[in-house]
Protein backbone atom coordinates (compact mmCIF):
# COMPACT_ATOMS: atom_id res chain seq x y z
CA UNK A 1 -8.33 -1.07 -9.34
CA UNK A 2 -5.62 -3.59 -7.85
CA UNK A 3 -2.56 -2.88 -7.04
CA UNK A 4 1.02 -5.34 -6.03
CA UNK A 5 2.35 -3.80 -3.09
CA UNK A 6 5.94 -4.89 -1.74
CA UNK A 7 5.99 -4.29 1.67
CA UNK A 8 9.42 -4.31 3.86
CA UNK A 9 8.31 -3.82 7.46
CA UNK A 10 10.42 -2.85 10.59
CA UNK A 11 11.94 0.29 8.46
CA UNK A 12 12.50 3.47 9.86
CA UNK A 13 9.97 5.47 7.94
CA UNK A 14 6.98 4.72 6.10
CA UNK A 15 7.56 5.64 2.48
CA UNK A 16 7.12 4.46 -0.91
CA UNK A 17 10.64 3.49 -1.97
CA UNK A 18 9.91 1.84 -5.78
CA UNK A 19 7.32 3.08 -8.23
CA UNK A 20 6.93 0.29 -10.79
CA UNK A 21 3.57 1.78 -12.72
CA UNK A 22 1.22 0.13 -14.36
CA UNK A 23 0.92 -2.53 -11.54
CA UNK A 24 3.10 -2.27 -8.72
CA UNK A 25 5.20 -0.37 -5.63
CA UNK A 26 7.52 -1.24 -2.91
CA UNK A 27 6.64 0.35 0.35
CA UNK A 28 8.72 0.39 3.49
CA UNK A 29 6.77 0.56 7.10
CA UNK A 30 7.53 1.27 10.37
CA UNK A 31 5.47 -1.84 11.99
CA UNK A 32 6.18 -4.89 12.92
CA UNK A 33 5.14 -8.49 10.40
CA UNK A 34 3.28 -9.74 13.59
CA UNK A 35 0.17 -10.03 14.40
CA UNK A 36 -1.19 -7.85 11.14
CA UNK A 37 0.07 -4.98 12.40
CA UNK A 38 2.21 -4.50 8.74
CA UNK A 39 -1.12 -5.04 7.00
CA UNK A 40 -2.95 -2.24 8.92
CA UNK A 41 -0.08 0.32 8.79
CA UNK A 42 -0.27 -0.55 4.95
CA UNK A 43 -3.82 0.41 4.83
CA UNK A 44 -3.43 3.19 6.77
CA UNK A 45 -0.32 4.67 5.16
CA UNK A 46 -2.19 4.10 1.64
CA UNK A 47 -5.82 5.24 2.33
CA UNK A 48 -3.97 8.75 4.25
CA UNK A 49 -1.88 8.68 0.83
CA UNK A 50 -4.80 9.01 -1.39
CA UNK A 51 -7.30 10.64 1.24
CA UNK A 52 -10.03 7.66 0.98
CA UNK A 53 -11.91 5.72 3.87
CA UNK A 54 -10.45 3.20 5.25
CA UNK A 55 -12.92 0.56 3.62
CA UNK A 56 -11.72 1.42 0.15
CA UNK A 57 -8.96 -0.55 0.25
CA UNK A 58 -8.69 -4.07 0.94
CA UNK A 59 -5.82 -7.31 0.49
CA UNK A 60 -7.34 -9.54 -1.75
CA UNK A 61 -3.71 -12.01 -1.53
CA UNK A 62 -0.65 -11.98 0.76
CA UNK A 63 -1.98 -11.50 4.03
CA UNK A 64 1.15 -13.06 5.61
CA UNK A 65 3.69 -12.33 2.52
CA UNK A 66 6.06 -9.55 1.59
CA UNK A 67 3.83 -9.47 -1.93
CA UNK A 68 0.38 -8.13 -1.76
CA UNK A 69 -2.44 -7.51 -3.67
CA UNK A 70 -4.58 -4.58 -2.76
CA UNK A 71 -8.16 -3.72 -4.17
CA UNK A 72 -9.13 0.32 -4.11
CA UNK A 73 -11.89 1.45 -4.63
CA UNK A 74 -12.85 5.21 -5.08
CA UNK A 75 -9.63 6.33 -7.16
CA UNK A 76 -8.84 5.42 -10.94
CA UNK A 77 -5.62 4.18 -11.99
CA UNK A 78 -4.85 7.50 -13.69
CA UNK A 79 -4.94 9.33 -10.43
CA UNK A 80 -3.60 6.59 -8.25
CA UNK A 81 -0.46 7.01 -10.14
CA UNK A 82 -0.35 10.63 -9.85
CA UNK A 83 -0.56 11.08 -6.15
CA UNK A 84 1.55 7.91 -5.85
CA UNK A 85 4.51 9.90 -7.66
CA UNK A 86 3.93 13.60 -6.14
CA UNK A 87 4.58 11.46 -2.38
């Protein structure tokens, strides 16, 4: 499945701050936009989220923008949503 993810790093928490299903959330992260460290605490934060490995997710576009697009893999949409709202 893919997912738009809008990140805001240098927040004080990581959280999921906007739900907009079917194609989208905004996520706020504790790192840094240097150096990909806002791209690996976005994996992290997601694959901890929906209790996959960390090679079932990947950024297909945005590496170095606020807008993302993330592939998963291992999850369908149905129950990406659910866990997504229960956070």
């Amino acid at each position: 499945m893919l997912i738009e993810v809008k990140v805001r790093p240098n927040s004080k928490d990581d959280r999921i701050v906007k739900i907009n299903p079917p194609q989208s959330i905004e996520v706020e992260l504790r790192a840094k936009p240097e150096n990909n460290q806002a791209n690996e605490r976005l994996l992290s934060f997601l694959t901890k989220m929906l209790k996959l490995p960390k090679n079932s997710l990947k950024i297909i576009r945005g590496h170095t923008e606020r807008k993302k697009l993330i592939k998963i893999d291992g999850v369908d949409e149905e129950s990406f949503w659910k866990i997504i709202k229960e956070e």
